[in-house]
PDB file of N, CA and C in Angstrom:
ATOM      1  N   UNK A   1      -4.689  69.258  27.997  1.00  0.00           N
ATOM      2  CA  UNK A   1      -3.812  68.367  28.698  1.00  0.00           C
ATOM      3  C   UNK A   1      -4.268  68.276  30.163  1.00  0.00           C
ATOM      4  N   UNK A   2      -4.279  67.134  30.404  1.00  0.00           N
ATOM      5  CA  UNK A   2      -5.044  66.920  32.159  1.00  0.00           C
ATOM      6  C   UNK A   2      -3.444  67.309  32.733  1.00  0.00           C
ATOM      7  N   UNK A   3      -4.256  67.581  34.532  1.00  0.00           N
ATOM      8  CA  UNK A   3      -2.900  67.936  35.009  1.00  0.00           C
ATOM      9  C   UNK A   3      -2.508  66.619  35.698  1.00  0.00           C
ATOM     10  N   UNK A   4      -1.222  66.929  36.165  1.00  0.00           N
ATOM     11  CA  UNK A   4      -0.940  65.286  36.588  1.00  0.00           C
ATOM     12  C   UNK A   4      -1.473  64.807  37.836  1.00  0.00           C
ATOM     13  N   UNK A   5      -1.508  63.677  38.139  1.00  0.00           N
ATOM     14  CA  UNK A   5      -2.340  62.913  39.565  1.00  0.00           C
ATOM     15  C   UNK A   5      -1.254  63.887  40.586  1.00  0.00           C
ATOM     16  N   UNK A   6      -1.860  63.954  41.934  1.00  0.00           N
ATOM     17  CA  UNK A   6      -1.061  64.335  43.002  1.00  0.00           C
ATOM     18  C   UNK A   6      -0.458  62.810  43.731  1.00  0.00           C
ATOM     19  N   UNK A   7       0.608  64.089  44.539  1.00  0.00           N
ATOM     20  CA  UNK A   7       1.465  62.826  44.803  1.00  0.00           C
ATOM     21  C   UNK A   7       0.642  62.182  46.579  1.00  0.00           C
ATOM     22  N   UNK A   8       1.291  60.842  46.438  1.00  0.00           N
ATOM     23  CA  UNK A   8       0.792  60.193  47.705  1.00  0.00           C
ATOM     24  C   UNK A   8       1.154  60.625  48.798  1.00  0.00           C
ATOM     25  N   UNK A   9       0.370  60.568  49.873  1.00  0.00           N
ATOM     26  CA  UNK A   9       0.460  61.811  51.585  1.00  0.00           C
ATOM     27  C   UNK A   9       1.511  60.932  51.660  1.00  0.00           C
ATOM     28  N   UNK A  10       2.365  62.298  52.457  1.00  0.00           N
ATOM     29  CA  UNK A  10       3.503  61.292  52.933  1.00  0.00           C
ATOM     30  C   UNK A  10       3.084  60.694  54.644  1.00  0.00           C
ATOM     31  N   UNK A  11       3.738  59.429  54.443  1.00  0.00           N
ATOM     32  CA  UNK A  11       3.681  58.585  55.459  1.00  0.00           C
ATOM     33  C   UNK A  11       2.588  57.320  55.442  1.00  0.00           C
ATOM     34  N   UNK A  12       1.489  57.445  54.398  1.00  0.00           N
ATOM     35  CA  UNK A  12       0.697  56.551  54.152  1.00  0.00           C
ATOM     36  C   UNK A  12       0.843  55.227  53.810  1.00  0.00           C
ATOM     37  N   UNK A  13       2.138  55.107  53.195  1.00  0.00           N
ATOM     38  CA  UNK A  13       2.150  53.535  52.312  1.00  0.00           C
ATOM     39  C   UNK A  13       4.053  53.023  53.041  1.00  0.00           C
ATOM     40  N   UNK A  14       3.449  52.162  53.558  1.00  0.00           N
ATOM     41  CA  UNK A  14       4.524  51.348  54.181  1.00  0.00           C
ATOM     42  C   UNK A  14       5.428  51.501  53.416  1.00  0.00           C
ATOM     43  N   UNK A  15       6.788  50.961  53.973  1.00  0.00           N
ATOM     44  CA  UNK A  15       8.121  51.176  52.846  1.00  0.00           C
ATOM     45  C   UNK A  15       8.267  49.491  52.135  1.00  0.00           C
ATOM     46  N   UNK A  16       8.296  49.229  51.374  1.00  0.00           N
ATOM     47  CA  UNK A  16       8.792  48.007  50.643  1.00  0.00           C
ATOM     48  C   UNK A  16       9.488  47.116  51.322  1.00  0.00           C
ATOM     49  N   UNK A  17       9.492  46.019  51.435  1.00  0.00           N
ATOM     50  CA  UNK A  17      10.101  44.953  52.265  1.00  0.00           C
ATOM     51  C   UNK A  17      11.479  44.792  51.575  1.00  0.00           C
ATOM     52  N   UNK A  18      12.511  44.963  52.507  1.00  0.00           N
ATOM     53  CA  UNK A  18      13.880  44.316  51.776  1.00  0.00           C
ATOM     54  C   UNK A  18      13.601  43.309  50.444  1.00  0.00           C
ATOM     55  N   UNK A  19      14.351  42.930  49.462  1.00  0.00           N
ATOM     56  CA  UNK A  19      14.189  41.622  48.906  1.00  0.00           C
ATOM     57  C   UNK A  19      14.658  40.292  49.275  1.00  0.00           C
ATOM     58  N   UNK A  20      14.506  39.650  49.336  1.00  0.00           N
ATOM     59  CA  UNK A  20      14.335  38.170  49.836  1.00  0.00           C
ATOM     60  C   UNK A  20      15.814  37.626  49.730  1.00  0.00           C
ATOM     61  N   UNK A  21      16.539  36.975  50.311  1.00  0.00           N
ATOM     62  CA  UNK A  21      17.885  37.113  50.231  1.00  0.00           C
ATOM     63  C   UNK A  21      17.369  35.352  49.263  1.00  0.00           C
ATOM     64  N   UNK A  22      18.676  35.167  48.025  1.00  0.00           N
ATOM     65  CA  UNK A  22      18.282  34.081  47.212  1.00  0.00           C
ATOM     66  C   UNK A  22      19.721  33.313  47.049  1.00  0.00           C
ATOM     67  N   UNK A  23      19.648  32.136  46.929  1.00  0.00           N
ATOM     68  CA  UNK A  23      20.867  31.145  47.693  1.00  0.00           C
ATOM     69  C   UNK A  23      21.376  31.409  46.222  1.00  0.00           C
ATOM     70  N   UNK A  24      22.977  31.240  46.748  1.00  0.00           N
ATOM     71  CA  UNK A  24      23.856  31.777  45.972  1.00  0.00           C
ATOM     72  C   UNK A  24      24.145  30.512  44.848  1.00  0.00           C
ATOM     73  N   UNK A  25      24.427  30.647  43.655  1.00  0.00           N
ATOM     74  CA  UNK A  25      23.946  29.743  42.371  1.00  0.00           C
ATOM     75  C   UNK A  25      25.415  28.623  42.513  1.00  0.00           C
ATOM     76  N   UNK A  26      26.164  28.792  43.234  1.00  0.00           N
ATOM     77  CA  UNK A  26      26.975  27.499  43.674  1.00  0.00           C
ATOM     78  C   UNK A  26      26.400  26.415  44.748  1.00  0.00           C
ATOM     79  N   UNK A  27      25.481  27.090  45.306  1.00  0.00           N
ATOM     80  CA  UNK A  27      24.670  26.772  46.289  1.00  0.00           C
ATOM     81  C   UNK A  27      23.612  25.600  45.497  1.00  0.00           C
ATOM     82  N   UNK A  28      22.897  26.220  44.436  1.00  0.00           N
ATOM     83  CA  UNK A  28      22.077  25.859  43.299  1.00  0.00           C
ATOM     84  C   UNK A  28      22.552  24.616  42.825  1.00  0.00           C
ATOM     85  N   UNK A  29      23.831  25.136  42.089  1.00  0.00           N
ATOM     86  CA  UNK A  29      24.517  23.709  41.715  1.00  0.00           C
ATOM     87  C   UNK A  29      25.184  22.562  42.224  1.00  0.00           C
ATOM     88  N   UNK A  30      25.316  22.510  43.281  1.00  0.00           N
ATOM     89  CA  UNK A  30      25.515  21.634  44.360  1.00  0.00           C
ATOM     90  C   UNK A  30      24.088  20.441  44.165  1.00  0.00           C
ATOM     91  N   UNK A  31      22.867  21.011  44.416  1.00  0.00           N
ATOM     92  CA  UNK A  31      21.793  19.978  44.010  1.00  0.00           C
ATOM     93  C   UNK A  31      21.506  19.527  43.064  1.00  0.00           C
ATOM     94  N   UNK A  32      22.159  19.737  41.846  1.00  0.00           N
ATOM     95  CA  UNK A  32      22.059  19.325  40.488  1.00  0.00           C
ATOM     96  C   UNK A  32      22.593  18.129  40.295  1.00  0.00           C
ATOM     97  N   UNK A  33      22.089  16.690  39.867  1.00  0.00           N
ATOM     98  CA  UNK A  33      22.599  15.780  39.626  1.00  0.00           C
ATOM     99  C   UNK A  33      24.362  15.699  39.142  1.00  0.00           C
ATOM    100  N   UNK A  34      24.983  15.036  39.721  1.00  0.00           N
ATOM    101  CA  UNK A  34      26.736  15.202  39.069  1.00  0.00           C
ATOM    102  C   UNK A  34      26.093  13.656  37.658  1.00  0.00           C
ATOM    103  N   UNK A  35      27.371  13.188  36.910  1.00  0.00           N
ATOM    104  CA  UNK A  35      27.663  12.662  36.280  1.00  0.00           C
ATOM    105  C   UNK A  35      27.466  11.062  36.637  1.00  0.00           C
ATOM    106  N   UNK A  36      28.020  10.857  38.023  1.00  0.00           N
ATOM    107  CA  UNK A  36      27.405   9.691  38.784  1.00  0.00           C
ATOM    108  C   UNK A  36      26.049   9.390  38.777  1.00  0.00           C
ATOM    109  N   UNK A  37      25.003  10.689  38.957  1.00  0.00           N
ATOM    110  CA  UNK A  37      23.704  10.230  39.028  1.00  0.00           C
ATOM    111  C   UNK A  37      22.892  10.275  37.979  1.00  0.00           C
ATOM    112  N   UNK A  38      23.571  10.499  37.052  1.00  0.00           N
ATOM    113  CA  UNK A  38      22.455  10.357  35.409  1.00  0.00           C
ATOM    114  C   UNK A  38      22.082   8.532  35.477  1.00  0.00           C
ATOM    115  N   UNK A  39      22.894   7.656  36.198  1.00  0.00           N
ATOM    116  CA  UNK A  39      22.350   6.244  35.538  1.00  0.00           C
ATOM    117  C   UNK A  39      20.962   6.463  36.526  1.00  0.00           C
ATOM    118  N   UNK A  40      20.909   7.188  37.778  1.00  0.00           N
ATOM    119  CA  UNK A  40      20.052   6.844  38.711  1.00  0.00           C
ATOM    120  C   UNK A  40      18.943   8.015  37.993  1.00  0.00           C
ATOM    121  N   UNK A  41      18.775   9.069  37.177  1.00  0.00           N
ATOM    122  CA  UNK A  41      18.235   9.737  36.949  1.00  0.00           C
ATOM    123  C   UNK A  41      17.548   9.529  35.601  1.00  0.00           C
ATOM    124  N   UNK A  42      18.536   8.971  34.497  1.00  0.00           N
ATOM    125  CA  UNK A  42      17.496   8.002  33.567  1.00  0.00           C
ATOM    126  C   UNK A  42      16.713   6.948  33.944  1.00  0.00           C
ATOM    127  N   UNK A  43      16.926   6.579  34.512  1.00  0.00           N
ATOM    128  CA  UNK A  43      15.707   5.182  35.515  1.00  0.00           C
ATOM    129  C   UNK A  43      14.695   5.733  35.879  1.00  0.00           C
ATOM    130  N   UNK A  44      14.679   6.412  36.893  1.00  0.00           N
ATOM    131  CA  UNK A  44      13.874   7.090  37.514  1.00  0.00           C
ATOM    132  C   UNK A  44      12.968   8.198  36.370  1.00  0.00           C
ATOM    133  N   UNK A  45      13.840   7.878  35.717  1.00  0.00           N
ATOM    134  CA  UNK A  45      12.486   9.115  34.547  1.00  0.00           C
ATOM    135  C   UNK A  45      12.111   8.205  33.923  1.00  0.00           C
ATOM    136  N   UNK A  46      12.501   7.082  33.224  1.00  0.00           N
ATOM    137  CA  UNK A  46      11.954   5.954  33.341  1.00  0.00           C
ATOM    138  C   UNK A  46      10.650   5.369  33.495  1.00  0.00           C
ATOM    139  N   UNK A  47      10.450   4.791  35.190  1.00  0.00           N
ATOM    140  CA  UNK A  47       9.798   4.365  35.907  1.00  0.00           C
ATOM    141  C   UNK A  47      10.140   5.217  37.031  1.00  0.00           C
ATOM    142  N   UNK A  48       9.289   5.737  37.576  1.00  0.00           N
ATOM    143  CA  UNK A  48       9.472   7.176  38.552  1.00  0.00           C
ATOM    144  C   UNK A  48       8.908   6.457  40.261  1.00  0.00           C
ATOM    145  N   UNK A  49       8.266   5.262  39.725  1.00  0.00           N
ATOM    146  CA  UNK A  49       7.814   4.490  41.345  1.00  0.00           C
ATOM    147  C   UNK A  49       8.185   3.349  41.285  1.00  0.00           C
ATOM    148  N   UNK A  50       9.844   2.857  40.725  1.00  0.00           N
ATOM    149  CA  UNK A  50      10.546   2.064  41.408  1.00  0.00           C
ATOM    150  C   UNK A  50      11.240   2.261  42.694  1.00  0.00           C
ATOM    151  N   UNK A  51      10.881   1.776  44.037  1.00  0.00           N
ATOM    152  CA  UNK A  51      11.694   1.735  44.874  1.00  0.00           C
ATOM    153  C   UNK A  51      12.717   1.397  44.825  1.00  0.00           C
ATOM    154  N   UNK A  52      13.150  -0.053  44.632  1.00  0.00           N
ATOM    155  CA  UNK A  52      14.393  -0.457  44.726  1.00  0.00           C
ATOM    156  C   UNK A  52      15.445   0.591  43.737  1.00  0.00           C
ATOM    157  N   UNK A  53      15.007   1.684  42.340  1.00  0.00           N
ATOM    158  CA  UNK A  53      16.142   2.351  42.066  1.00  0.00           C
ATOM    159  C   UNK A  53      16.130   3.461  43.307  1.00  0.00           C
ATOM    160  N   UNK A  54      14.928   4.118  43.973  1.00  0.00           N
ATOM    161  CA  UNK A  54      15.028   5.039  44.663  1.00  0.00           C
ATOM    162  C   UNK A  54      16.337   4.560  46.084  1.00  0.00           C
ATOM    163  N   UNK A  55      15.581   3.151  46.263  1.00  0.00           N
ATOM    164  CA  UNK A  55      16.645   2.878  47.390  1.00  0.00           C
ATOM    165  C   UNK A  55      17.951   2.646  47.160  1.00  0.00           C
ATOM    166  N   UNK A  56      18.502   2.267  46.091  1.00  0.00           N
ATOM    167  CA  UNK A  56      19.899   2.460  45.361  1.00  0.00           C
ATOM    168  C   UNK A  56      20.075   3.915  44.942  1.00  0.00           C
ATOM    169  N   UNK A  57      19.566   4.246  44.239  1.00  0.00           N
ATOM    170  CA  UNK A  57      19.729   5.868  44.586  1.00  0.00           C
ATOM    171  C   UNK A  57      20.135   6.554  45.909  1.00  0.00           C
ATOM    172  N   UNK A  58      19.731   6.515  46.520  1.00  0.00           N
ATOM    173  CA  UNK A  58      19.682   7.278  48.301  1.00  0.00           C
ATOM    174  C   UNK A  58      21.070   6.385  49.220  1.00  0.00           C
ATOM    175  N   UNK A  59      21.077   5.019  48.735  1.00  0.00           N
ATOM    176  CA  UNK A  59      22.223   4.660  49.080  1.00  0.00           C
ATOM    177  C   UNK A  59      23.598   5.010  48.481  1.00  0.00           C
ATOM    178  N   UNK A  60      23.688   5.396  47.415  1.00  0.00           N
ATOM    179  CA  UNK A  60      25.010   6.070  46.649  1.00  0.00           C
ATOM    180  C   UNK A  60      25.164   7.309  46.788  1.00  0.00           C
ATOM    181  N   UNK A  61      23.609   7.849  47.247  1.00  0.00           N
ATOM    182  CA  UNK A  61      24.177   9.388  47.653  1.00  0.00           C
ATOM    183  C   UNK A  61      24.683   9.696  48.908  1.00  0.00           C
ATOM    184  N   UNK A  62      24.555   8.777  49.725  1.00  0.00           N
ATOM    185  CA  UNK A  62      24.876   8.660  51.459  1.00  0.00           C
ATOM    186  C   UNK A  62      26.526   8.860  51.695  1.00  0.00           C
ATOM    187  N   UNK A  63      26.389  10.152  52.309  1.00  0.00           N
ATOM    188  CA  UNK A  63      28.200  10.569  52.800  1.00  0.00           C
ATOM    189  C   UNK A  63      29.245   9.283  53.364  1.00  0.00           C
ATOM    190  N   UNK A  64      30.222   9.416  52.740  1.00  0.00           N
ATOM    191  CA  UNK A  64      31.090   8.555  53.526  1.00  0.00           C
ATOM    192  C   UNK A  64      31.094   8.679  55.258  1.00  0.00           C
ATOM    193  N   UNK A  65      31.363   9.597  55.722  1.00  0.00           N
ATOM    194  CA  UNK A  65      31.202  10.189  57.043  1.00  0.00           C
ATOM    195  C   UNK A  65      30.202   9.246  57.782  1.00  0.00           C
ATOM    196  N   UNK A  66      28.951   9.257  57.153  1.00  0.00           N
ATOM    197  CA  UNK A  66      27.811   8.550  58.006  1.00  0.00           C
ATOM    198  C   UNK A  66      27.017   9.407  58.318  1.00  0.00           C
ATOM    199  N   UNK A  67      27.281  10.589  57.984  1.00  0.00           N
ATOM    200  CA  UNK A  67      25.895  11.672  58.609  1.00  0.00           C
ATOM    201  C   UNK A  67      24.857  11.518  57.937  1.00  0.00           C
ATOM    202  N   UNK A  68      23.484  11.584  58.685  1.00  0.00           N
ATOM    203  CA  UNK A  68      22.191  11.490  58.013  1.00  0.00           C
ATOM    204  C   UNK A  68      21.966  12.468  56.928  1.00  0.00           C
ATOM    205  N   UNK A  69      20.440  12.351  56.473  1.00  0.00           N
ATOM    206  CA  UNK A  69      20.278  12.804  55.193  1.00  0.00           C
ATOM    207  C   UNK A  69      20.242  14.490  55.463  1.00  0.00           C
ATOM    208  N   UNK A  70      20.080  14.982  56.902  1.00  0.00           N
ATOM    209  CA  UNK A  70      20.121  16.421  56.914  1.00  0.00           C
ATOM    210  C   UNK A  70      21.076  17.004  57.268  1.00  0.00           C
ATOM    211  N   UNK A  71      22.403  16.438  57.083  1.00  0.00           N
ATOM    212  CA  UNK A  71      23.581  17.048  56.561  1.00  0.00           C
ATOM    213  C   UNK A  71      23.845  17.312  55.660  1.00  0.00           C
ATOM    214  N   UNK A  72      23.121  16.557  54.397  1.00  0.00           N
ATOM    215  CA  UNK A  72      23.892  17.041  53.378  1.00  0.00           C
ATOM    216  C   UNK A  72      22.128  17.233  52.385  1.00  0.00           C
ATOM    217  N   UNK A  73      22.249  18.473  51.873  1.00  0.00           N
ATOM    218  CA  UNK A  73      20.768  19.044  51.393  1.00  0.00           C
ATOM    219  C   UNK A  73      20.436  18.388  50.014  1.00  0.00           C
ATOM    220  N   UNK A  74      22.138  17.654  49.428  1.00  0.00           N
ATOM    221  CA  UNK A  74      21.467  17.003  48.254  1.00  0.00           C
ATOM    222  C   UNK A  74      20.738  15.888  48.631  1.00  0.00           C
ATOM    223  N   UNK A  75      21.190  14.948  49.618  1.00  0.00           N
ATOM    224  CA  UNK A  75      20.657  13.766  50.004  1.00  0.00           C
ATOM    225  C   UNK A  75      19.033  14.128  50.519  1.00  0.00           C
ATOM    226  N   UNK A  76      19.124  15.324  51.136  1.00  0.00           N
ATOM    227  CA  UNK A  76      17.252  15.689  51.580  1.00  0.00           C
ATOM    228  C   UNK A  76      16.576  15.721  50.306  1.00  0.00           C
ATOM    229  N   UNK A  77      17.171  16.501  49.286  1.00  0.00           N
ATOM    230  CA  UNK A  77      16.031  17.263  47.987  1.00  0.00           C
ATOM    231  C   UNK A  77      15.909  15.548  47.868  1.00  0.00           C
ATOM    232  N   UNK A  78      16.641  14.428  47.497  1.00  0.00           N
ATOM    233  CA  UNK A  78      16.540  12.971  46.751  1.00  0.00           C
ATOM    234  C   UNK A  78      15.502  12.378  47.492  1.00  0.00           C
ATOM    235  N   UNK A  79      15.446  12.862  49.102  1.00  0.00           N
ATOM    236  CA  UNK A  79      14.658  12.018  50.271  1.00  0.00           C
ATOM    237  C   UNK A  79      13.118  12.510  49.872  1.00  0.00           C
ATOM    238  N   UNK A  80      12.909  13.793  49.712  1.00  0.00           N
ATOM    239  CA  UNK A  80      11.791  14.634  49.206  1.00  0.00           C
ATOM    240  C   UNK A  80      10.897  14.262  47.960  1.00  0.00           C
ATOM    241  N   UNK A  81      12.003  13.912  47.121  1.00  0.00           N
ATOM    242  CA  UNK A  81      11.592  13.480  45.830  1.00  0.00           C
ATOM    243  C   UNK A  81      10.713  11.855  45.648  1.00  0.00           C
ATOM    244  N   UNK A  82      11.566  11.352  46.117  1.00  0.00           N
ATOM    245  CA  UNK A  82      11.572  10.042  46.831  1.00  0.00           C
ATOM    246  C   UNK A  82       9.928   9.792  47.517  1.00  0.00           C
ATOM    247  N   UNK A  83       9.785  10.204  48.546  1.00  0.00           N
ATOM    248  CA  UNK A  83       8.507  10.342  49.060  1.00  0.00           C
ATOM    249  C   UNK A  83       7.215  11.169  48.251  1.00  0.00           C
ATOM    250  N   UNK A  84       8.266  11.986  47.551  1.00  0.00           N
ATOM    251  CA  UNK A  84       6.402  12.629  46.532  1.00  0.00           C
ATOM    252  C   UNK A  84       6.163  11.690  45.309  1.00  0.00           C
ATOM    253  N   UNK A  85       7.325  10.959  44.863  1.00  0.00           N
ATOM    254  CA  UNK A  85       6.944   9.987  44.399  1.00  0.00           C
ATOM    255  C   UNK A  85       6.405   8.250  44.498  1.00  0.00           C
ATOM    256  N   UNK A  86       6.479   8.437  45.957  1.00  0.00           N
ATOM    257  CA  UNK A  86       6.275   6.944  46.582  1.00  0.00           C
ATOM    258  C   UNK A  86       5.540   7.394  48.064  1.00  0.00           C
ATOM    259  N   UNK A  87       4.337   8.263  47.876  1.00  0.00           N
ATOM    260  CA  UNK A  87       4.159   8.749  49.213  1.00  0.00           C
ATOM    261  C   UNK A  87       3.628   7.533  50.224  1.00  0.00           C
ATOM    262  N   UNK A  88       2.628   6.557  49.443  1.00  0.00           N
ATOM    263  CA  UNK A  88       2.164   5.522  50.560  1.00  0.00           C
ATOM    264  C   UNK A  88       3.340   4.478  50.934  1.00  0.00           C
ATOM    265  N   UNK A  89       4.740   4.961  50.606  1.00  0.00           N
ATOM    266  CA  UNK A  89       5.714   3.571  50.908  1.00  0.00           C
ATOM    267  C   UNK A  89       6.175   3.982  51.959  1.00  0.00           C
ATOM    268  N   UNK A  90       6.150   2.997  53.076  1.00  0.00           N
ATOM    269  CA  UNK A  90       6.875   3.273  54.423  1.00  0.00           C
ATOM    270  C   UNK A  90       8.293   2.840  54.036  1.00  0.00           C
ATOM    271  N   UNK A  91       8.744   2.017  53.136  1.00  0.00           N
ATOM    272  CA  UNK A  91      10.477   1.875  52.797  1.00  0.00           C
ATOM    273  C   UNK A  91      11.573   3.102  52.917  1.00  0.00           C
ATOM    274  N   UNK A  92      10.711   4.381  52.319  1.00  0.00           N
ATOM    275  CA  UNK A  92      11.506   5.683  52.224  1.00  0.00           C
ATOM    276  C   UNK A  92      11.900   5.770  53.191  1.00  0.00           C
ATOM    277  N   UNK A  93      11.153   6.247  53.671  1.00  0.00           N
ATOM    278  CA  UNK A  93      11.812   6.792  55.568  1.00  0.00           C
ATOM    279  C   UNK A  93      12.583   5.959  56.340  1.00  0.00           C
ATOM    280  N   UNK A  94      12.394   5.068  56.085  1.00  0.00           N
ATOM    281  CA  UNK A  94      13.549   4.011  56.840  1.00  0.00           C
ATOM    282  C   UNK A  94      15.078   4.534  56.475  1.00  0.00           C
TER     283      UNK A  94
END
């Protein structure tokens, strides 16, 4: 029977980094399409580089309030999406 490995010098190996703090799964579901956006989400799977649904899309998701799209993080992930699917369209960003 071998004997066992020795143990590691102490003080040699850094201590482990905290773990990564991970957004809380109400948080999660908040960006998940509601019931309203399945008509805008079958389209778009659809035909994935129609603008005009993207721009009807982004307009129904827009707060009553009036705050821009980085108030509210569902309206960013749609703005994100939006542009990786239409990257040469200057329409998005408008």
């Amino acid at each position: 029977m071998a004997p066992p490995p020795p143990p590691p010098p102490q003080g040699s190996a850094p201590a482990p980094p905290p773990p990564a703090s991970t957004p809380s799964s109400s948080a999660l579901t908040s960006l998940l399409p509601s019931e309203a956006d399945l008509l805008y989400e079958e389209e778009l799977a659809r035909n994935p580089y129609a603008l005009k649904t993207w721009w009807q899309y982004l307009a129904a998701a827009r707060r009553p309030d009036g705050a821009g799209a980085g108030a509210d993080p569902k309206r960013r992930v749609l703005y994100e999406r939006a542009v990786r699917a239409l990257p040469g369209s200057y329409k998005v960003g408008r």
